[in-house]
C-alpha atoms as a PDB file:
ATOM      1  CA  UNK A   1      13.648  34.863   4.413  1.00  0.00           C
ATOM      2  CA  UNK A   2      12.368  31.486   3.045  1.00  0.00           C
ATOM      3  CA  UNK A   3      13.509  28.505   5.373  1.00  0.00           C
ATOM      4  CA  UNK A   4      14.541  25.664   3.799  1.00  0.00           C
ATOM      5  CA  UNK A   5      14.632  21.811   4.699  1.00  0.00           C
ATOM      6  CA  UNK A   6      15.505  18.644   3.679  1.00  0.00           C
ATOM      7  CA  UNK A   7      13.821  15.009   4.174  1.00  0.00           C
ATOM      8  CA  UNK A   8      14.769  11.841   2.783  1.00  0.00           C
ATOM      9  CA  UNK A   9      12.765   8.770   3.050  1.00  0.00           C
ATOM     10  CA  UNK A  10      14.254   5.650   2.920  1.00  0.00           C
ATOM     11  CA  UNK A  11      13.820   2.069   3.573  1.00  0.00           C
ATOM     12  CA  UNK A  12      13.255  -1.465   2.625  1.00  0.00           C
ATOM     13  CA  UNK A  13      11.396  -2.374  -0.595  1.00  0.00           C
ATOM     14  CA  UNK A  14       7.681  -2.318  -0.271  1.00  0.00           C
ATOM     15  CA  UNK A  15       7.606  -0.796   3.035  1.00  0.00           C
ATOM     16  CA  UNK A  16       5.419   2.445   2.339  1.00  0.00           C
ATOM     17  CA  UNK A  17       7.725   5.211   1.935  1.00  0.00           C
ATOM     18  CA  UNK A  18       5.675   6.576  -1.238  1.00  0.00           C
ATOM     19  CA  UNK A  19       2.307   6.548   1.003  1.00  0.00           C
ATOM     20  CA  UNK A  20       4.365   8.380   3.606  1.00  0.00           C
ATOM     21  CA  UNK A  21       5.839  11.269   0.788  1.00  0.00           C
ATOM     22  CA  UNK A  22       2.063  11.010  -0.285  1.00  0.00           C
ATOM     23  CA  UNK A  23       0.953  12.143   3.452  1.00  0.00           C
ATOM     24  CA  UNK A  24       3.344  14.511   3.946  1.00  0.00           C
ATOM     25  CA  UNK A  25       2.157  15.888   0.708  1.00  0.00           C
ATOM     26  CA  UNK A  26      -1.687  16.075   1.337  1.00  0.00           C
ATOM     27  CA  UNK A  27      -2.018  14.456  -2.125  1.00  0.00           C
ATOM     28  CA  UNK A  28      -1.050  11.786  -4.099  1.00  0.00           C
ATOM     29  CA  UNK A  29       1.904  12.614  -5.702  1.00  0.00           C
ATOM     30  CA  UNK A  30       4.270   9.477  -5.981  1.00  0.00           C
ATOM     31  CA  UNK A  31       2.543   6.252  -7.308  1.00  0.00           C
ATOM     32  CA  UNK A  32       2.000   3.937  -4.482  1.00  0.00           C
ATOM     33  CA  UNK A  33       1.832   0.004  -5.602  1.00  0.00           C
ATOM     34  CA  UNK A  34      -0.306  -2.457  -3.158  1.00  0.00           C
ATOM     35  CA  UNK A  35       1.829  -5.488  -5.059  1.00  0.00           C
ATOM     36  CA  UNK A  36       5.302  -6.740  -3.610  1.00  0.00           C
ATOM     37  CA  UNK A  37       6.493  -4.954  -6.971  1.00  0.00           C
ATOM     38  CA  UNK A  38       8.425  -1.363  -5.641  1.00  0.00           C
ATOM     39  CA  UNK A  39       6.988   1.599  -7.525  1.00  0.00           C
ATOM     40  CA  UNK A  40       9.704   3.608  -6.939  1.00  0.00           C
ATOM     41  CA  UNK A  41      12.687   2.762  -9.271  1.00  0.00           C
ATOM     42  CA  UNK A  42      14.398   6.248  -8.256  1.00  0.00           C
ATOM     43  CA  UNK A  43      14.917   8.709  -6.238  1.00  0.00           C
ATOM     44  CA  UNK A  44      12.729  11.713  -7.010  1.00  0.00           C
ATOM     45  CA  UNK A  45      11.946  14.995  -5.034  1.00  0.00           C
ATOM     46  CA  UNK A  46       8.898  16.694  -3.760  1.00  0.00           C
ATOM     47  CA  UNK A  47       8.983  20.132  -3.072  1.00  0.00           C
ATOM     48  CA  UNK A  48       6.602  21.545  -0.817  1.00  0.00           C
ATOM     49  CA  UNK A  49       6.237  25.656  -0.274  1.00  0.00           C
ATOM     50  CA  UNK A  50       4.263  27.162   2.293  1.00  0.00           C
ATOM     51  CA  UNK A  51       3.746  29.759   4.161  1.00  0.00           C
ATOM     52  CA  UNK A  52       2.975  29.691   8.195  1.00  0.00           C
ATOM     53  CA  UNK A  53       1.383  32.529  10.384  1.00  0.00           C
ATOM     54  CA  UNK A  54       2.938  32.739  13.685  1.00  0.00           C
ATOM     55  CA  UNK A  55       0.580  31.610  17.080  1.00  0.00           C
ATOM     56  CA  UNK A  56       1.938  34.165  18.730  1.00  0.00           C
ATOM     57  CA  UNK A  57       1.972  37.117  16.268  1.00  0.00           C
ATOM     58  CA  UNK A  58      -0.603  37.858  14.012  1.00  0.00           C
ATOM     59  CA  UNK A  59       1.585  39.911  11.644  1.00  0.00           C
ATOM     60  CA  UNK A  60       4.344  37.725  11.710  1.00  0.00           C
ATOM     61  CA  UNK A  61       4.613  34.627   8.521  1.00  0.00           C
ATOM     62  CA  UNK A  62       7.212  32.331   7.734  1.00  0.00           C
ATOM     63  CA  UNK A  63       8.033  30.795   4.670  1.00  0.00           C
ATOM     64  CA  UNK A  64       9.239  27.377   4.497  1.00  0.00           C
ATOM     65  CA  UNK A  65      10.582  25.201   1.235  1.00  0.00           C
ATOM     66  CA  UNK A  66      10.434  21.647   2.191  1.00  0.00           C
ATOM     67  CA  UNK A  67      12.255  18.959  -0.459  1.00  0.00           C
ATOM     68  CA  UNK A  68      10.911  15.529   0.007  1.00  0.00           C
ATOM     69  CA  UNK A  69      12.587  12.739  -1.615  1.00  0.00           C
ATOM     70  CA  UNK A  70      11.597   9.149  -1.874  1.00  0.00           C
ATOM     71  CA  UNK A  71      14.024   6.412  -2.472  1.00  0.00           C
ATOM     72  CA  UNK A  72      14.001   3.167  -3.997  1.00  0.00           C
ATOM     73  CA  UNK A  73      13.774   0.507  -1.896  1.00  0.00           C
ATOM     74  CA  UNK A  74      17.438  -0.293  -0.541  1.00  0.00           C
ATOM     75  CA  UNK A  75      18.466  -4.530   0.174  1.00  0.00           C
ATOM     76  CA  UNK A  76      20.084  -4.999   3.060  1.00  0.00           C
END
């Protein structure tokens, strides 16, 4: 049984939501800009699948499918 999860990262413009998709990641996936210019213009999704042994059982593995997505910068 896959276990699946949602994050959504949002935030003011320029703030570093990109680097933190990017992190979360372990690459760079999402341009990052170091300008006051947002390089996000949309929302877009990240999907991350992996698979986790358990600590406590050797045999034992869980699948996970993680959906990142990054927002555009939202004005208050």
């Amino acid at each position: 049984m896959v276990k699946q999860a949602n994050i959504v990262v949002c935030g003011s413009a320029c703030v570093g939501k990109s680097t933190l998709v990017n992190s979360l990641c372990g690459k760079e996936v999402p341009k990052t800009s170091s300008s006051l210019c947002s390089a996000t213009d949309e929302m877009k999704k990240y999907v991350l699948n992996q698979t986790y042994q358990s600590v406590n059982e050797a045999a034992s593995s869980t699948e996970y499918s993680i959906t990142i997505w990054d927002t555009s910068g939202i004005e208050s």
